[in-house]
Protein backbone atom coordinates (compact mmCIF):
# COMPACT_ATOMS: atom_id res chain seq x y z
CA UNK A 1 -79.30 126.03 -46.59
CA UNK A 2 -80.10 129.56 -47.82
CA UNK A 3 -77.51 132.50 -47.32
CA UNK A 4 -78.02 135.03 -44.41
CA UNK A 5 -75.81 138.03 -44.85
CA UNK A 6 -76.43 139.21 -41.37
CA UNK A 7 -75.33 136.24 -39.85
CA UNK A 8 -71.99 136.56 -41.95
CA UNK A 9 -71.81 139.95 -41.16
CA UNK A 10 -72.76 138.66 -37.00
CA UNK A 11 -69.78 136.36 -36.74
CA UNK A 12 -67.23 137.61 -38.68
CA UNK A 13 -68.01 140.98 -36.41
CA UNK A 14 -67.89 138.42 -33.38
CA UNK A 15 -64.17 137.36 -35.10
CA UNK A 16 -62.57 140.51 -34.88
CA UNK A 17 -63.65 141.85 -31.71
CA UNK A 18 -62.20 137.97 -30.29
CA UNK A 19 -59.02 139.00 -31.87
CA UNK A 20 -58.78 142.33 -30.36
CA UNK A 21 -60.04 141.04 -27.40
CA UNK A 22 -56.75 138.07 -27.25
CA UNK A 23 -54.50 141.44 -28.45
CA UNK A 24 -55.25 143.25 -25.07
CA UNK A 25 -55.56 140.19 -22.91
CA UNK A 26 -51.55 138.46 -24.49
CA UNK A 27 -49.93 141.99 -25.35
CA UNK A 28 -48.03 142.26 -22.42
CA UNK A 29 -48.27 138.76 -20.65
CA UNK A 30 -48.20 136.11 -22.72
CA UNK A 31 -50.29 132.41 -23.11
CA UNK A 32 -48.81 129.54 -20.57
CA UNK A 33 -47.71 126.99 -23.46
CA UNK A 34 -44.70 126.31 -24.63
CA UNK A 35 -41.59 128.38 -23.48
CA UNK A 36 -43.38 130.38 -21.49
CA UNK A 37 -45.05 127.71 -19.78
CA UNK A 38 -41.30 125.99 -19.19
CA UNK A 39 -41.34 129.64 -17.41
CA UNK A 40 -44.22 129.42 -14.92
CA UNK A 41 -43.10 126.05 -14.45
CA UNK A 42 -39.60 127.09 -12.98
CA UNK A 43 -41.58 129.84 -10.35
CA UNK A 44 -44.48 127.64 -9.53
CA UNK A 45 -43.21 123.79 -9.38
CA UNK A 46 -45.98 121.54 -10.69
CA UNK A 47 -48.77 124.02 -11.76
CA UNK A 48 -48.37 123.58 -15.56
CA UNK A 49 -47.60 119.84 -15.88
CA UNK A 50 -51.09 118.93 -14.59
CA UNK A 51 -54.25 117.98 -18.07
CA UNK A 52 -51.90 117.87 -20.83
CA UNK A 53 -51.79 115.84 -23.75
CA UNK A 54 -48.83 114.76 -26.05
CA UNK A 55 -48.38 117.38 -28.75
CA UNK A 56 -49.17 115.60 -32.04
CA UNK A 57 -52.30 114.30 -30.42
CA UNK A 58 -53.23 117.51 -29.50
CA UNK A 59 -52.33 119.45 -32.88
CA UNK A 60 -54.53 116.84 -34.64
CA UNK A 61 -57.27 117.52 -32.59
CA UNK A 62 -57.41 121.16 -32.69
CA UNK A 63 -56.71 121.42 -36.46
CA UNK A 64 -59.36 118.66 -37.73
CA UNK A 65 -62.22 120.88 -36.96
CA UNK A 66 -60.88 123.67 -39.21
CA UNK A 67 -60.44 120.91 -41.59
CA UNK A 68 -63.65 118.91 -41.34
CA UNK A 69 -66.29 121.63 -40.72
CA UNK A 70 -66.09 123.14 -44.24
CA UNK A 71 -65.44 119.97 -46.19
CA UNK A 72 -69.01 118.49 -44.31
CA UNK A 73 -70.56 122.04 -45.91
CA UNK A 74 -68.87 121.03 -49.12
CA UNK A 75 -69.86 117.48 -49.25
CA UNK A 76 -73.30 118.81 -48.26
CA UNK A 77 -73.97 121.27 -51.21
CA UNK A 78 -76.36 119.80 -53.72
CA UNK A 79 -73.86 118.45 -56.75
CA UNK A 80 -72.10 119.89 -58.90
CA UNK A 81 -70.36 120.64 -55.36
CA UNK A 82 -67.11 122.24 -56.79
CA UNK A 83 -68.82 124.35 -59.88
CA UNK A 84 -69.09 127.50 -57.91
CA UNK A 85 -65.55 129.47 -57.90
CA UNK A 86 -65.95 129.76 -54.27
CA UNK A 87 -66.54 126.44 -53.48
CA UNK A 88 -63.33 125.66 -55.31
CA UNK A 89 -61.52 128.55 -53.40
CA UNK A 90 -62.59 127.15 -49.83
CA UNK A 91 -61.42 123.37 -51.10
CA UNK A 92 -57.91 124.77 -52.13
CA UNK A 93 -56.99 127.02 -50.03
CA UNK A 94 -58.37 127.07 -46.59
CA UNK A 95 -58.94 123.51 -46.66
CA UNK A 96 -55.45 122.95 -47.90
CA UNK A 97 -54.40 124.62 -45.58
CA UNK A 98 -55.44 122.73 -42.24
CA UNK A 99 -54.88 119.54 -44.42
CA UNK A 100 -51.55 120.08 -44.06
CA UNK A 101 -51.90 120.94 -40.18
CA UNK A 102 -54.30 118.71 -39.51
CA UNK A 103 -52.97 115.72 -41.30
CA UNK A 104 -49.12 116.22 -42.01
CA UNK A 105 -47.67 119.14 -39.42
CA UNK A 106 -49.56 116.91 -36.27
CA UNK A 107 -47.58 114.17 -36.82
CA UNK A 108 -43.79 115.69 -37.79
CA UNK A 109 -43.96 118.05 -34.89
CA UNK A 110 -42.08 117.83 -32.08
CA UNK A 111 -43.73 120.59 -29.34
CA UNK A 112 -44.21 120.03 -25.37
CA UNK A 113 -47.27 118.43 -23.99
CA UNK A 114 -50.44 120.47 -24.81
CA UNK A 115 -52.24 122.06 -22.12
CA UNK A 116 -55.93 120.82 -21.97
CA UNK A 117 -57.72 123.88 -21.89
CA UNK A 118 -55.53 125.22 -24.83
CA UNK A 119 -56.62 122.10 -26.98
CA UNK A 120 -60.77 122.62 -26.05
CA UNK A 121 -60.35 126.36 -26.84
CA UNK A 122 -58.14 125.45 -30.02
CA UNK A 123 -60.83 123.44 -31.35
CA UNK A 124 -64.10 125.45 -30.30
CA UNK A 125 -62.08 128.14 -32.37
CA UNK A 126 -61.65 125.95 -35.31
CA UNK A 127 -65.00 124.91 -35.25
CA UNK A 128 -66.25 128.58 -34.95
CA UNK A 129 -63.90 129.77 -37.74
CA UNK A 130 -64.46 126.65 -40.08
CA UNK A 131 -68.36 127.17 -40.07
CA UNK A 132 -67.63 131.05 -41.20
CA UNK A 133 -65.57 130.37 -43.70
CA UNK A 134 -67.64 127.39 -45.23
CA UNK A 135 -70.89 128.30 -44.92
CA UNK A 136 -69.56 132.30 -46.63
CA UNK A 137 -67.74 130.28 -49.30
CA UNK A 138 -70.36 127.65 -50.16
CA UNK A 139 -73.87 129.49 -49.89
CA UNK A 140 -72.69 133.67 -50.12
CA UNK A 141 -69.89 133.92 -52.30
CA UNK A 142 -70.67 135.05 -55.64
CA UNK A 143 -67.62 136.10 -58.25
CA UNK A 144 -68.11 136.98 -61.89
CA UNK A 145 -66.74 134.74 -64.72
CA UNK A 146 -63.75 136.99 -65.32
CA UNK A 147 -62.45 137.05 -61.43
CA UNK A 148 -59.75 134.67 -62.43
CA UNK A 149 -58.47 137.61 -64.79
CA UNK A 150 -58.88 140.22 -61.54
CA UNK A 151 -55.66 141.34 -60.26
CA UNK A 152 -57.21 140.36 -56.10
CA UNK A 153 -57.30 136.97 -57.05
CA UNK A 154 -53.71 136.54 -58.88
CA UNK A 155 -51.78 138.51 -56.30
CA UNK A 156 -54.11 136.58 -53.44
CA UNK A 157 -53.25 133.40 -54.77
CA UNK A 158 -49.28 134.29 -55.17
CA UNK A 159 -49.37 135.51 -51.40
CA UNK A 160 -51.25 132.59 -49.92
CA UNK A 161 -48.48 130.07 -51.79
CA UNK A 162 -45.89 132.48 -50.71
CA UNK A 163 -46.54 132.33 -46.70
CA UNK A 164 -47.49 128.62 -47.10
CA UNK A 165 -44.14 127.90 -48.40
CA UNK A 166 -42.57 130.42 -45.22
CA UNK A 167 -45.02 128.75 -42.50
CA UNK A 168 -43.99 125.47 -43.78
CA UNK A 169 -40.50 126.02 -44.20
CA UNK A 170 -40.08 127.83 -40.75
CA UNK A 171 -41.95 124.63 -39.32
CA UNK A 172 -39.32 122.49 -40.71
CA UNK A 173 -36.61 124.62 -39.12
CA UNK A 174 -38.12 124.77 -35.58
CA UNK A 175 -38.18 120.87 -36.05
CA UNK A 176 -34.59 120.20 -37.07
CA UNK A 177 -33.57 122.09 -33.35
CA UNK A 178 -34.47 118.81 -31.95
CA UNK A 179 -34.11 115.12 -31.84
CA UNK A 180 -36.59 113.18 -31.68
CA UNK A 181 -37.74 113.02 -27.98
CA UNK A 182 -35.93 116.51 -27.10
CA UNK A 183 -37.73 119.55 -25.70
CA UNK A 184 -35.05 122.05 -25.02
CA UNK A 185 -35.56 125.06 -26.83
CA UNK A 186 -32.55 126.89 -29.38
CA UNK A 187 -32.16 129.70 -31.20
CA UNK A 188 -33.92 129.37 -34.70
CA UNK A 189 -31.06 129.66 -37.98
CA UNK A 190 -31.73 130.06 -41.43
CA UNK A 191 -34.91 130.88 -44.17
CA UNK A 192 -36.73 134.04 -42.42
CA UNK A 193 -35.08 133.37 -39.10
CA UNK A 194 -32.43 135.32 -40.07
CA UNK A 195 -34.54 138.22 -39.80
CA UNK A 196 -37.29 137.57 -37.40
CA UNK A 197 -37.80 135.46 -34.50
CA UNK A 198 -41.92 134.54 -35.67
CA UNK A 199 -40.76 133.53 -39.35
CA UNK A 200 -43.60 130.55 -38.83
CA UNK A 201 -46.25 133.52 -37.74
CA UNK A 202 -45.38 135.88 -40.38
CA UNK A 203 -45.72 133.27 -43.24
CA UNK A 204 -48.79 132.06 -41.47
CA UNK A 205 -50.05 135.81 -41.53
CA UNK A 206 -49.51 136.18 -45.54
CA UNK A 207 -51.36 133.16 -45.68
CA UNK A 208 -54.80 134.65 -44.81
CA UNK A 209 -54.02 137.33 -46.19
CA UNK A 210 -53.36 136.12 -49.46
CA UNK A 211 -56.63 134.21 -48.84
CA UNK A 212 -58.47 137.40 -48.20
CA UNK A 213 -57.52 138.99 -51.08
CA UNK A 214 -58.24 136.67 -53.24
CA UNK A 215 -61.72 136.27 -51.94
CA UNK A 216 -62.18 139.27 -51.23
CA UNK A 217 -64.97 139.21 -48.48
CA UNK A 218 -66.12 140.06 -44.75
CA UNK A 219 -65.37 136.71 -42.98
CA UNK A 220 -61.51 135.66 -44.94
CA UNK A 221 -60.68 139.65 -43.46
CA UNK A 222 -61.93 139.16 -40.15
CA UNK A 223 -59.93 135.92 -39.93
CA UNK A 224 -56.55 137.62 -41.05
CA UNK A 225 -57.00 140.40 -39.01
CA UNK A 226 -57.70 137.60 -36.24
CA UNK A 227 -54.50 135.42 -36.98
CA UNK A 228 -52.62 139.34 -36.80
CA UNK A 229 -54.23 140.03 -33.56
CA UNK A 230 -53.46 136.22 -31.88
CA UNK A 231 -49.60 135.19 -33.41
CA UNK A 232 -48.60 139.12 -33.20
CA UNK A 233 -48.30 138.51 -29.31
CA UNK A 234 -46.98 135.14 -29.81
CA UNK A 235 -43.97 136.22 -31.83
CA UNK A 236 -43.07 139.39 -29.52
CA UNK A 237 -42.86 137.51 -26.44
CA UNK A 238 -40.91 134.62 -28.40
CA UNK A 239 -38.90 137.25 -29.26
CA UNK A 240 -38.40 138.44 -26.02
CA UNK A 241 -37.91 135.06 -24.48
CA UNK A 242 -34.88 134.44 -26.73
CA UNK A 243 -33.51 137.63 -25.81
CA UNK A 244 -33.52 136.71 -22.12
CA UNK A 245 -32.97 133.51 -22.61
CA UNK A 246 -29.59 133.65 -24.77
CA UNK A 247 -26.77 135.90 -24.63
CA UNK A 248 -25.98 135.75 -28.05
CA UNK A 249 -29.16 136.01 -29.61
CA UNK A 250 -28.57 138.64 -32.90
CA UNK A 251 -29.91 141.53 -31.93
CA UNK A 252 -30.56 142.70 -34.81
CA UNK A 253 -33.30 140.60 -35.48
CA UNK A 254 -37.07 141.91 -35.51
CA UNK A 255 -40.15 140.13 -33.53
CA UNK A 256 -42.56 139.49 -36.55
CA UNK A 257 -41.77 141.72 -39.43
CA UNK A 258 -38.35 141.87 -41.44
CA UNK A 259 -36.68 144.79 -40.75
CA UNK A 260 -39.44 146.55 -38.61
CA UNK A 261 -40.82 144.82 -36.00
């Protein structure tokens, strides 16, 4: 497989304009999962308990795709399949990264029933975004022999780790809310919660950011932007849910970012 810069250029283009398209679509009303599904529910009797699956099922089916899509490019390339910096980049990082979701965060979580149609867009997403990034990574991405010296790749890599280590922490505070087999929803405490109600979304937004840095190309930026433009709406109507929801929410706490939004 040969690299074509114009289909790079094609989907990541087709990857931002999605992402601004989900901004103005879920800025003002947000997606029926979740809390705000528990929402609907309580107007509309019945409506949203109809084609869902049990959450970990669900998260391990959306994720895999991100997962499984790039490491078939990877295992794919003709050998040595991990000499190109790149290729090493994609393995590590992005691929890390919905290891974890794919194969560890599926099966501690403890979220609602999944809503069908969320799961087949989930994973026509992943499979979309999981192409991009491989096929950039493994067949476009050149660097120069010094890039590990290059200030975009240390301070990419530090950021990624950074909002891993948020995401995944946030993750594990969301989870302790709840026994096993609960689904009522509290107020978050502790790490980044302190400061913003979408401490999970704002770690998972350094993430790719850190990841687009450090590569430094067209389709990692579309995907941050992306992530920006789909958990930004997610964590202001969180945000506003706990408001409504609880009396003595702190007020003082932001939607997304510490201290400013």
């Amino acid at each position: 497989m040969q690299c074509s810069p114009c289909l790079v250029a094609a989907l990541s283009s087709v990857l931002l304009a999605l992402g601004l398209l989900i901004l103005w679509l879920y800025g003002h009303t947000p997606t029926r999962y979740g809390k705000h599904a528990e929402e609907v529910a309580e107007k509309q009797p019945g409506r949203e308990r109809r084609f869902h699956l049990p959450a970990k099922c669900a998260w391990f089916l959306q994720e895999l795709p991100a997962f499984l899509v790039p490491a078939l490019l990877l295992a794919l390339r003709s050998p040595p399949r991990f000499a190109p910096l790149g290729c090493r980049l994609l393995g590590g990082m992005f691929c890390g990264h919905y290891f974890h979701r794919t194969f560890i965060y599926s099966l501690l979580t403890r979220g609602r029933p999944f809503p069908l149609h969320t799961l087949l867009s989930g994973m026509l997403f992943c499979v979309y975004n999981g192409f991009l990034q491989g096929y950039y990574m493994v067949y476009c991405a050149e660097y120069p022999d010094d890039w590990y010296n290059d200030i975009r790749f240390t301070s990419g890599i530090l950021l990624f780790l950074f909002g891993m280590g948020i995401n995944i922490h946030s993750d594990l505070l969301l989870r302790q809310l709840r026994k096993p087999g609960e689904l009522t929803y509290k107020i978050p405490q502790g790490g980044l919660f302190v400061y913003v109600s979408g401490a999970n979304f704002f770690g998972e937004i350094l993430e790719w950011f850190g990841y687009a840095i450090a590569t430094w190309c067209l389709p990692a930026f579309a995907f941050a932007l992306f992530t920006v433009c789909f958990v930004g709406p997610r964590a202001y109507h969180h945000h506003r849910y706990y408001l409504r929801k609880f009396t003595g929410y702190p007020r003082s706490r932001k939607a997304l970012i510490p201290f400013i939004f």
